[in-house]
C-alpha atoms as a PDB file:
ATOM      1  CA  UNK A   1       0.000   0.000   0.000  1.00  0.00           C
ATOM      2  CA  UNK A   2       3.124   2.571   0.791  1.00  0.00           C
ATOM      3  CA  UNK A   3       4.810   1.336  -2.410  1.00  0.00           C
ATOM      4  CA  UNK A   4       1.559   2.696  -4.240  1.00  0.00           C
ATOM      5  CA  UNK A   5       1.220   6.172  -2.758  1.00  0.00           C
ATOM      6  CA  UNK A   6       5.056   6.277  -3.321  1.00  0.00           C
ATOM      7  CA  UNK A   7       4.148   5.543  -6.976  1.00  0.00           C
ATOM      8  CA  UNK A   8       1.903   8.521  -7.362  1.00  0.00           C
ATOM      9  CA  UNK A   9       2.960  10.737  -5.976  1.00  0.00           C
ATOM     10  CA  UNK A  10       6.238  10.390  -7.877  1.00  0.00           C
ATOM     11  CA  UNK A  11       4.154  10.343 -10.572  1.00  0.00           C
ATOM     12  CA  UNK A  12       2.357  13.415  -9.590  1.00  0.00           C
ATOM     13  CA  UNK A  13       5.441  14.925  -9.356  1.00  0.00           C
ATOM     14  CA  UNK A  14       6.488  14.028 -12.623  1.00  0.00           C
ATOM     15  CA  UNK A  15       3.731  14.649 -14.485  1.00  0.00           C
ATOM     16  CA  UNK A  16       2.638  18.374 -12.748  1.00  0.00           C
ATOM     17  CA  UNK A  17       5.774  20.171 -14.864  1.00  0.00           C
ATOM     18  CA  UNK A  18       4.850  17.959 -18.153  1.00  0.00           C
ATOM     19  CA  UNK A  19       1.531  18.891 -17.792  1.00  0.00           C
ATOM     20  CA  UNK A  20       2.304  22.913 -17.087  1.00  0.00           C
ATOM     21  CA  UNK A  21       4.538  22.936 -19.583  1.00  0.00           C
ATOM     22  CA  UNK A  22       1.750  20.963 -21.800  1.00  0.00           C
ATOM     23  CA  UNK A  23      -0.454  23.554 -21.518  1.00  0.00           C
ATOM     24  CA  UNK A  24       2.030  26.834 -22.184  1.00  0.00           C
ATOM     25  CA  UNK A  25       3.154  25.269 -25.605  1.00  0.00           C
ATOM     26  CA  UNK A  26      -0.673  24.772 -26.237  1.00  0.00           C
ATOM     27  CA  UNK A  27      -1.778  28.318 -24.969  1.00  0.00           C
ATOM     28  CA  UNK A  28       1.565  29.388 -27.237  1.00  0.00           C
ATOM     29  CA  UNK A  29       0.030  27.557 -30.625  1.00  0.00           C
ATOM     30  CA  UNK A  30      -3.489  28.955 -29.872  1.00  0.00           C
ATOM     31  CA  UNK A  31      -1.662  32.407 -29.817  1.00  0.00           C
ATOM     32  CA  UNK A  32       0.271  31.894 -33.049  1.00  0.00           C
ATOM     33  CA  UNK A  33      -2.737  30.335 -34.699  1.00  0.00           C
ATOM     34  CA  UNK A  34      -5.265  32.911 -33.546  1.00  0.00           C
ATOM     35  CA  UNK A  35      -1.840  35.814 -34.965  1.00  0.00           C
ATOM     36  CA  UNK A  36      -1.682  33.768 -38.511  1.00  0.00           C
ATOM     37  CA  UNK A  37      -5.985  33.751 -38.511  1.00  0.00           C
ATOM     38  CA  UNK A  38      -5.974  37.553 -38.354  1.00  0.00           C
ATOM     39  CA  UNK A  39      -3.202  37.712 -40.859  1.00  0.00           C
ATOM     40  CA  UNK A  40      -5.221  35.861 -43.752  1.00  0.00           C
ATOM     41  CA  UNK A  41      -8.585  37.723 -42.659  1.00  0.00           C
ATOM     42  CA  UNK A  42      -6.287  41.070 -43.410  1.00  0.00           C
ATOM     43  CA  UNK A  43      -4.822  38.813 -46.422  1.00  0.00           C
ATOM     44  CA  UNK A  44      -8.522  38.479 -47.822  1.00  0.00           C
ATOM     45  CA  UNK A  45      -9.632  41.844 -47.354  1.00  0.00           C
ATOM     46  CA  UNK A  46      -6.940  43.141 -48.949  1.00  0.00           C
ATOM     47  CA  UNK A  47      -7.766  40.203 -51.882  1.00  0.00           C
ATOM     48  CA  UNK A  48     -11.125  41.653 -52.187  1.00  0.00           C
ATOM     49  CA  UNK A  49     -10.767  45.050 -52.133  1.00  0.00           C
ATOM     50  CA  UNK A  50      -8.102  44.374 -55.219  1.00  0.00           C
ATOM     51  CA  UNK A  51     -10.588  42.839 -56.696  1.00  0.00           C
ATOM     52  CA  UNK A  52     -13.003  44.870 -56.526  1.00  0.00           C
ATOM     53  CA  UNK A  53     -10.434  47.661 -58.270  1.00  0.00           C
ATOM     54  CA  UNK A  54      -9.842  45.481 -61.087  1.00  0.00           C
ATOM     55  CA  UNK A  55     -13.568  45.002 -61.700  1.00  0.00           C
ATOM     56  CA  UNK A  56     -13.697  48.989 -61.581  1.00  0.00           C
ATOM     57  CA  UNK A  57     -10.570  49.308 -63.946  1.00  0.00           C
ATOM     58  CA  UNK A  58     -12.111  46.747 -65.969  1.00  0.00           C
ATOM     59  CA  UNK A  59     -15.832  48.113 -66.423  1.00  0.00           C
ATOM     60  CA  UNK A  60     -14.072  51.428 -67.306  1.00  0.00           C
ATOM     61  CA  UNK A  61     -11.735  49.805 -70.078  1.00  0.00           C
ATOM     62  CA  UNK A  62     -14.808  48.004 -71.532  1.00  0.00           C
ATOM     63  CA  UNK A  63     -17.071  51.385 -71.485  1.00  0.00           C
ATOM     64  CA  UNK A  64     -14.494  52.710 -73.360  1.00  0.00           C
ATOM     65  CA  UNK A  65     -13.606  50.458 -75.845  1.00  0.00           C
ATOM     66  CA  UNK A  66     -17.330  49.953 -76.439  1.00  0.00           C
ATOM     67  CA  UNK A  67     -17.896  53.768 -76.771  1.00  0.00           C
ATOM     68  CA  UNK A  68     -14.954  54.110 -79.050  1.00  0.00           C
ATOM     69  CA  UNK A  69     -16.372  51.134 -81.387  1.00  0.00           C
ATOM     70  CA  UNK A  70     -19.846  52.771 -81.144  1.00  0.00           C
ATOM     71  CA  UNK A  71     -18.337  55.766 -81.978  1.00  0.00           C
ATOM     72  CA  UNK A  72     -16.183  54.812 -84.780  1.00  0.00           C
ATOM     73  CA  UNK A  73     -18.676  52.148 -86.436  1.00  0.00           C
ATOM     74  CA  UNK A  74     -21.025  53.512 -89.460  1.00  0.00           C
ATOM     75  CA  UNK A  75     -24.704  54.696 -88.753  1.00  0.00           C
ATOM     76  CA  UNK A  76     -27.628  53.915 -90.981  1.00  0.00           C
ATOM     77  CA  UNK A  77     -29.254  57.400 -91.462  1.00  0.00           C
ATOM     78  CA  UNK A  78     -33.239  56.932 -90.622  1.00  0.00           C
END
């Protein structure tokens, strides 16, 4: 009976800095995983909000070239 509470509570002993130290290298990856989350969020805004420009750009080139064509093509007089 001695020989098992010597037993555990070595292993208590053992196991209370493995499981501290268990926890700060998880708390540590939750940090680093919750810093690279807000990262790609700020990554995908700025994604969008490119994209969004280029559709802009792109509307603009288009109304142009299609006024230009409009403009340059022969009209059938009524």
């Amino acid at each position: 009976m001695l020989r098992h509470r010597i037993h555990a509570a070595t292993v208590a002993v053992v196991m209370w800095p493995l499981e501290t130290l268990n926890r700060a290298v998880y708390a540590a990856h939750r940090r680093r995983d919750r810093a690279l989350h807000q990262e790609l969020a700020r990554q995908v805004a700025r994604d969008a909000t490119a994209a969004e420009d280029l559709q802009a750009v792109t509307e603009q080139i288009l109304a142009a070239a299609y006024k230009a064509f409009y403009e340059s093509s022969p009209h059938p007089t009524a």
